[in-house]
Protein backbone atom coordinates (compact mmCIF):
# COMPACT_ATOMS: atom_id res chain seq x y z
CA UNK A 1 0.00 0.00 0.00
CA UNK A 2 0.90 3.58 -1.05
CA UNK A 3 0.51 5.75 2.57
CA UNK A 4 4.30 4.03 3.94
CA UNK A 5 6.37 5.61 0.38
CA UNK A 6 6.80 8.70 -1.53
CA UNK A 7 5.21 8.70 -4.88
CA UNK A 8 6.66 10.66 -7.47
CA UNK A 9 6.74 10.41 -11.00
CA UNK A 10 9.81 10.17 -13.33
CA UNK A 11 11.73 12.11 -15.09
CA UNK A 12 12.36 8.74 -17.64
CA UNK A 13 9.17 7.85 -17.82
CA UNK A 14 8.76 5.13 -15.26
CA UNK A 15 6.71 5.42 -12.60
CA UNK A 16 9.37 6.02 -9.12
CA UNK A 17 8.14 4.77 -5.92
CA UNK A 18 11.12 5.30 -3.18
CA UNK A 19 10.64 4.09 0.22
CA UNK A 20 10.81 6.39 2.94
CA UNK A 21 14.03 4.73 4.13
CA UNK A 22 15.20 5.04 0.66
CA UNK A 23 14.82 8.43 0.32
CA UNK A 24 16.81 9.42 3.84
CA UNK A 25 19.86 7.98 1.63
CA UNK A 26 18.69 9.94 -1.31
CA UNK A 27 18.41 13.01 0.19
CA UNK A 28 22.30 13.32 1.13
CA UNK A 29 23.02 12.89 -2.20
CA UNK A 30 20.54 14.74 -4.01
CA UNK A 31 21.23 13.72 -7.25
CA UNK A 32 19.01 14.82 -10.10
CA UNK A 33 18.52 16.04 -13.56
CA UNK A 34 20.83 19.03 -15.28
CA UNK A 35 18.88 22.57 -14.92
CA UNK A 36 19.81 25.34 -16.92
CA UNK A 37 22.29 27.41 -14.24
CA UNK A 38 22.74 30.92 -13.37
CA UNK A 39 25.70 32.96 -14.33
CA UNK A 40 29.22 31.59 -12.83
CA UNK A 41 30.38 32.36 -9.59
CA UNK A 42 27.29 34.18 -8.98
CA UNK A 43 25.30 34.41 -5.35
CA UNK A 44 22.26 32.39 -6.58
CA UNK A 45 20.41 33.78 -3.10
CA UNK A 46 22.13 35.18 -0.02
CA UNK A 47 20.47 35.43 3.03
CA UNK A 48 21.45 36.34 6.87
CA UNK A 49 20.52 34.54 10.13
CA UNK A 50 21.61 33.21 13.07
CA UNK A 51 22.27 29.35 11.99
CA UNK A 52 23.87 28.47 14.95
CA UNK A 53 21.73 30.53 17.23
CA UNK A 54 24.96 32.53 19.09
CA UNK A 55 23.18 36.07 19.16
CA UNK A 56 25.71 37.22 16.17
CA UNK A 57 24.44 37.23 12.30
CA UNK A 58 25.29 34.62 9.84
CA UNK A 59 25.13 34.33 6.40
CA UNK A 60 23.99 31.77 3.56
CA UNK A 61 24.76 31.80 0.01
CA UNK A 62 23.92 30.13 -2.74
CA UNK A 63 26.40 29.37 -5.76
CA UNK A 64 25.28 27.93 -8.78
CA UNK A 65 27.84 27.39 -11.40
CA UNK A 66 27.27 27.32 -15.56
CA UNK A 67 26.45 23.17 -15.15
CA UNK A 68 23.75 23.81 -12.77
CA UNK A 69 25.48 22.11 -9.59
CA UNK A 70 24.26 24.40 -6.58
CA UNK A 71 27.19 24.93 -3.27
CA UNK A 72 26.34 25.79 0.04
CA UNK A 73 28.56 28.35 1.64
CA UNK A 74 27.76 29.20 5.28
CA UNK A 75 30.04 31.96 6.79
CA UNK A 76 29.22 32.45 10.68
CA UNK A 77 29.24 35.31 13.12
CA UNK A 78 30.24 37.91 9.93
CA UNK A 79 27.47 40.62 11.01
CA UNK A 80 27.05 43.12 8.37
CA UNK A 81 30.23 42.29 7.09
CA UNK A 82 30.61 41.38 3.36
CA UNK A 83 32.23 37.59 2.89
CA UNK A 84 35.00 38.93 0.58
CA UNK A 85 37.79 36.69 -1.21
CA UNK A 86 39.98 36.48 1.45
CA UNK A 87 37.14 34.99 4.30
CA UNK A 88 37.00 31.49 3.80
CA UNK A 89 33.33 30.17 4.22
CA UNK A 90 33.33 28.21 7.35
CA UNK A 91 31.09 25.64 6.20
CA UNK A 92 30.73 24.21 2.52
CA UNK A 93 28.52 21.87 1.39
CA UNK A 94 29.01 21.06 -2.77
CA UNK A 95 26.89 19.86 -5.19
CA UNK A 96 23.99 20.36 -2.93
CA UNK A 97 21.30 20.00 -5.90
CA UNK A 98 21.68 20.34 -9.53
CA UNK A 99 17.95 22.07 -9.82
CA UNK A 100 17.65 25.38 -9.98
CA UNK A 101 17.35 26.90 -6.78
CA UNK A 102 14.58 29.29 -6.68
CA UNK A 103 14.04 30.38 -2.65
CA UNK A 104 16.43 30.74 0.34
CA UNK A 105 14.32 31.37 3.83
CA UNK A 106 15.26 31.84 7.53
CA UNK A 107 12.94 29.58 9.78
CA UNK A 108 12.32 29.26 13.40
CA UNK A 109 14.82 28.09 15.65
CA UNK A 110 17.73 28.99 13.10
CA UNK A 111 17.00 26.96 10.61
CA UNK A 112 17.69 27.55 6.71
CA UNK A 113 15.34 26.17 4.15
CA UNK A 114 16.60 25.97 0.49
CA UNK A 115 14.23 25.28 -2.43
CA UNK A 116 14.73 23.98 -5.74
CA UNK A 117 12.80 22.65 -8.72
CA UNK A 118 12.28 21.21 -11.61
CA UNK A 119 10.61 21.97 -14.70
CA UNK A 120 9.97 25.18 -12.71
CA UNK A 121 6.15 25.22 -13.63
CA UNK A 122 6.37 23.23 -16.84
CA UNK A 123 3.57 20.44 -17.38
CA UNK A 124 6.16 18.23 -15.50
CA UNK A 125 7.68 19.69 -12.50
CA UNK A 126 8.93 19.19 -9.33
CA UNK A 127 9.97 21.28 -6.24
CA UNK A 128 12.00 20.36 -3.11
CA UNK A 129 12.68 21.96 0.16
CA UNK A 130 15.86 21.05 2.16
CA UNK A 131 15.80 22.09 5.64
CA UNK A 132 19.37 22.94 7.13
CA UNK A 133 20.02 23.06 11.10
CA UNK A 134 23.07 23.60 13.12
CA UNK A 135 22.93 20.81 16.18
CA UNK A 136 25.39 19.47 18.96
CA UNK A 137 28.38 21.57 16.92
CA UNK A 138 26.99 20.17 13.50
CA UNK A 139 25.31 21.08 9.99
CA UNK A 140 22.49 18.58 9.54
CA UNK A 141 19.18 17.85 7.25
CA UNK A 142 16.63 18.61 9.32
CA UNK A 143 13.88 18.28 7.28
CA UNK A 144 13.02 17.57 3.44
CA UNK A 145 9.54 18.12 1.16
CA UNK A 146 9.35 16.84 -2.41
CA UNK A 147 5.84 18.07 -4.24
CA UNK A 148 4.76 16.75 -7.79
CA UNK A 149 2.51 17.92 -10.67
CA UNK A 150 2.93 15.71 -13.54
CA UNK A 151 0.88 15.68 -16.74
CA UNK A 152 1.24 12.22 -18.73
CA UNK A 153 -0.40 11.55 -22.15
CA UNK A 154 -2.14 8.96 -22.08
CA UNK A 155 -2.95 6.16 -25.19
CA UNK A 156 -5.99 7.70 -25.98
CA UNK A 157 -4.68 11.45 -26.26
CA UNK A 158 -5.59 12.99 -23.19
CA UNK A 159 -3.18 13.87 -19.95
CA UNK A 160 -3.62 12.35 -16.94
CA UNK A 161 -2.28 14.77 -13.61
CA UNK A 162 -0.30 13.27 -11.16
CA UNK A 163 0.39 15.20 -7.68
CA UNK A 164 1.75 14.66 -4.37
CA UNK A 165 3.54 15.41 -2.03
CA UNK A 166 6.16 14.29 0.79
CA UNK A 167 7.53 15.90 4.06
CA UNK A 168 10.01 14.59 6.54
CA UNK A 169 10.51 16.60 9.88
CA UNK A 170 14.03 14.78 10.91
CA UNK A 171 14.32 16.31 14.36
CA UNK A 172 10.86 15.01 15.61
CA UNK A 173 11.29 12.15 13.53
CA UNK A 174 8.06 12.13 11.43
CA UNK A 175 6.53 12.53 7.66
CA UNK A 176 3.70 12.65 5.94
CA UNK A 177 2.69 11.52 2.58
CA UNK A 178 0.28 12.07 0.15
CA UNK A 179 -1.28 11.30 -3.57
CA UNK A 180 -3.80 12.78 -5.88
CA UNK A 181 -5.97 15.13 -3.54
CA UNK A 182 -6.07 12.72 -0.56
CA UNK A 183 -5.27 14.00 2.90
CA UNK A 184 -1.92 13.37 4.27
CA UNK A 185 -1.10 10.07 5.71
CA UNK A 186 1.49 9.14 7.95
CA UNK A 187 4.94 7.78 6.72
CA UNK A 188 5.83 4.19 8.60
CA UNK A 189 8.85 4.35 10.29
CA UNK A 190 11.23 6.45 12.31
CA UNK A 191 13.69 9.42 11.01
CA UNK A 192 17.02 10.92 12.45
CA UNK A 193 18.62 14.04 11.44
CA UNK A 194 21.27 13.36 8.64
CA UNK A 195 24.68 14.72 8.86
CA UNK A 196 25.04 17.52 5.47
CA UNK A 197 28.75 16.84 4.24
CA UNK A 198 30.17 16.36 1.41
């Protein structure tokens, strides 16, 4: 039965159905289809906040190079400052999604939520929210969403929708899941937050 996975259709055609303890693997990687990129060495989105939740201001960026891979850069306690060539970020996470990242948002508790998509509206898109948390001296995932609208022609000419969607709270251990317009169902099993590294 569906409720215990996260539906989501294709980008090959075939129909994926990941397992929720599938997709905690999955989500470190994050590997997914080439998006057109922004311009090189750009700040994709920058954004300040207190990550690590010290009292002094951090700050987020965003790089995402001319092959569409999307870095991390995390510079902490910098204030008003400007992160200029010579400060080294002081954490670095590469490759983080090769989707174009389209929001960067301060949440409660000092956590950073990074979104990306897919098809970006197109008749078959997908977005995803990472959720990024500083714990115990540590970057981690703290949470993850994956949404779906996907329009497939079907044999006799007309397009069949798919939605859905998928959200994982790591740090209270939960997720929800659901399909067409159905109400959210519980995922089966248990979730820890996942270490973000390289």
């Amino acid at each position: 039965v569906w409720p215990d996975r996260c539906y989501a259709p294709p980008r090959g055609g075939r129909l994926l159905m990941t397992t929720a303890l599938h997709l905690a693997a999955w989500l470190v990687a994050l590997a997914t289809v080439t998006t057109p990129a922004l311009a090189v060495n750009a700040p994709a989105f920058e954004l300040k906040l207190d990550i690590d939740r010290d009292g002094k201001m951090d700050r987020a960026v965003v790089l995402q190079d001319n092959t569409g891979s999307a870095d991390l850069n995390i510079y902490l306690a910098i204030g008003e400052e400007n992160p200029g060539p010579s400060r080294k970020p002081d954490f670095v996470r590469k490759a983080l999604t090769e989707d174009r990242v389209v929001d960067l948002e301060a949440k409660g508790k000092g956590s950073l939520a990074i979104t990306s998509c897919f098809g970006c509206g197109a008749s078959k898109s997908t977005e995803e929210t990472l959720t990024v948390v500083y714990r115990h001296g540590h970057f981690m995932v703290g949470g993850y969403s994956r949404s779906w609208d996907w329009g497939n022609r079907t044999s006799d000419d007309t397009v069949e929708t798919l939605v859905g969607d998928c959200d994982i709270n790591y740090l209270t251990g939960k997720g929800t899941v659901s399909k067409d317009l159905e109400a959210s169902r519980p995922i089966k099993g248990k979730f820890k937050p996942v270490l973000l590294k390289d």
